[in-house]
Protein backbone atom coordinates (compact mmCIF):
# COMPACT_ATOMS: atom_id res chain seq x y z
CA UNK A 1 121.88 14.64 95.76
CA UNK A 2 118.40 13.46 95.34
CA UNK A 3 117.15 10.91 93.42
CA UNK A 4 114.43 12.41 91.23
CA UNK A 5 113.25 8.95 89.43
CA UNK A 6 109.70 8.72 89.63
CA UNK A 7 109.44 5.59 91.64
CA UNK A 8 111.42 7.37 94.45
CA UNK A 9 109.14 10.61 94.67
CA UNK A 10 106.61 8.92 97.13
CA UNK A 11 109.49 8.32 99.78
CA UNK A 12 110.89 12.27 99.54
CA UNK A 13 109.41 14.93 101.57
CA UNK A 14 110.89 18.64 102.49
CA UNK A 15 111.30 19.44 98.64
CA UNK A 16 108.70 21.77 98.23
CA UNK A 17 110.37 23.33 100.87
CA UNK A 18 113.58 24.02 99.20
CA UNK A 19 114.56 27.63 98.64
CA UNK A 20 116.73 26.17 95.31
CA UNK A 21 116.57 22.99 93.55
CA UNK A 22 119.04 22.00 90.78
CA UNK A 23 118.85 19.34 88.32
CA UNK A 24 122.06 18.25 87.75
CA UNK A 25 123.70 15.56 85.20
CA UNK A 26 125.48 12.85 86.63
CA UNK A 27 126.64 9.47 84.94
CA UNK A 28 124.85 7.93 82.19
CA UNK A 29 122.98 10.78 81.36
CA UNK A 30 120.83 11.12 84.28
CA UNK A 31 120.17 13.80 86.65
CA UNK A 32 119.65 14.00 90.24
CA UNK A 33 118.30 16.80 92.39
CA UNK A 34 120.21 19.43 94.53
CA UNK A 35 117.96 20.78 97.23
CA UNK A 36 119.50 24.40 98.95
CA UNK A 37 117.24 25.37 101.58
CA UNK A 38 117.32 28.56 103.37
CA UNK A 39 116.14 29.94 106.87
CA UNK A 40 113.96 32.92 106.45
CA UNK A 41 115.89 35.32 109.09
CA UNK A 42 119.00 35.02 107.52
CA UNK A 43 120.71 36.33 104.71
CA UNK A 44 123.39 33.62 104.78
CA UNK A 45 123.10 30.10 102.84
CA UNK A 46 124.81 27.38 104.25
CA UNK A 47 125.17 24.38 101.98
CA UNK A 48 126.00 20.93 103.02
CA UNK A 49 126.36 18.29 100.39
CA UNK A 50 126.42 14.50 100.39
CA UNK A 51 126.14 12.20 96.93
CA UNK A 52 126.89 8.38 96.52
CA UNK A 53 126.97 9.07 92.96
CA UNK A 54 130.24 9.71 91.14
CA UNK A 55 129.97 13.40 91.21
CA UNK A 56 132.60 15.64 92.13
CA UNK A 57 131.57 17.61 95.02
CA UNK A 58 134.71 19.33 96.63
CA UNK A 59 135.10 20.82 92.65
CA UNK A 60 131.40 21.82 92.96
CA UNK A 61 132.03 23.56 96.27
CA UNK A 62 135.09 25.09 95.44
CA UNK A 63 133.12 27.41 92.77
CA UNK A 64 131.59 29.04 95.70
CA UNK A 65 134.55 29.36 97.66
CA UNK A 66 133.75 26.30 99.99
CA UNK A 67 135.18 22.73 99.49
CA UNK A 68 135.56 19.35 101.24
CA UNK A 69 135.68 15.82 99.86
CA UNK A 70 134.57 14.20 96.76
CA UNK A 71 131.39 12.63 98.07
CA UNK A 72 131.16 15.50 101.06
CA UNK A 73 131.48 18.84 100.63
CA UNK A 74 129.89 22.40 101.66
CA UNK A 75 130.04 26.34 101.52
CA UNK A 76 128.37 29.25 102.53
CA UNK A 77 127.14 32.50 100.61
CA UNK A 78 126.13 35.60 102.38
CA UNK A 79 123.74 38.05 100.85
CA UNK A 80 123.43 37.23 97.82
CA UNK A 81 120.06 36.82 95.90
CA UNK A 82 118.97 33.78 94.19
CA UNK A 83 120.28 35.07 90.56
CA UNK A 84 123.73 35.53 91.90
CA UNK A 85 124.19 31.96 92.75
């Protein structure tokens, strides 16, 4: 997860970059930023996760078939366009 607050911005690069970028709530109302980037010869997505937050990623994962730990988690999705996921 990434820490959209605007005093962090300044010390993120590669976002731009990102083929996907969620905004997702986590505690106390705030939201952080999930970043899925994509190579451009490839119709496969593979998504590695990592949060120190209290988010729930192995859950998360597991609604794309992947899974993992709470704080580490990952899956892949083949051939599927960006409205699918």
């Amino acid at each position: 997860m990434i820490n959209n607050h605007y005093k962090a911005r300044p010390y993120q690069s590669g976002l731009q970059d990102a083929y996907l970028v969620y905004e997702i709530i986590v505690e106390g109302g705030i939201t952080r930023y999930m970043a899925v980037f994509k190579d451009k010869d490839t119709e496969t997505l593979k998504v590695s996760m990592r949060c120190k937050e209290n988010i729930d990623l192995a859950r998360l994962a597991a609604g794309f078939g992947g899974g993992g730990h709470k704080k580490e988690a990952g899956f892949t999705i083949t051939g599927k366009s960006e409205s699918d996921i």
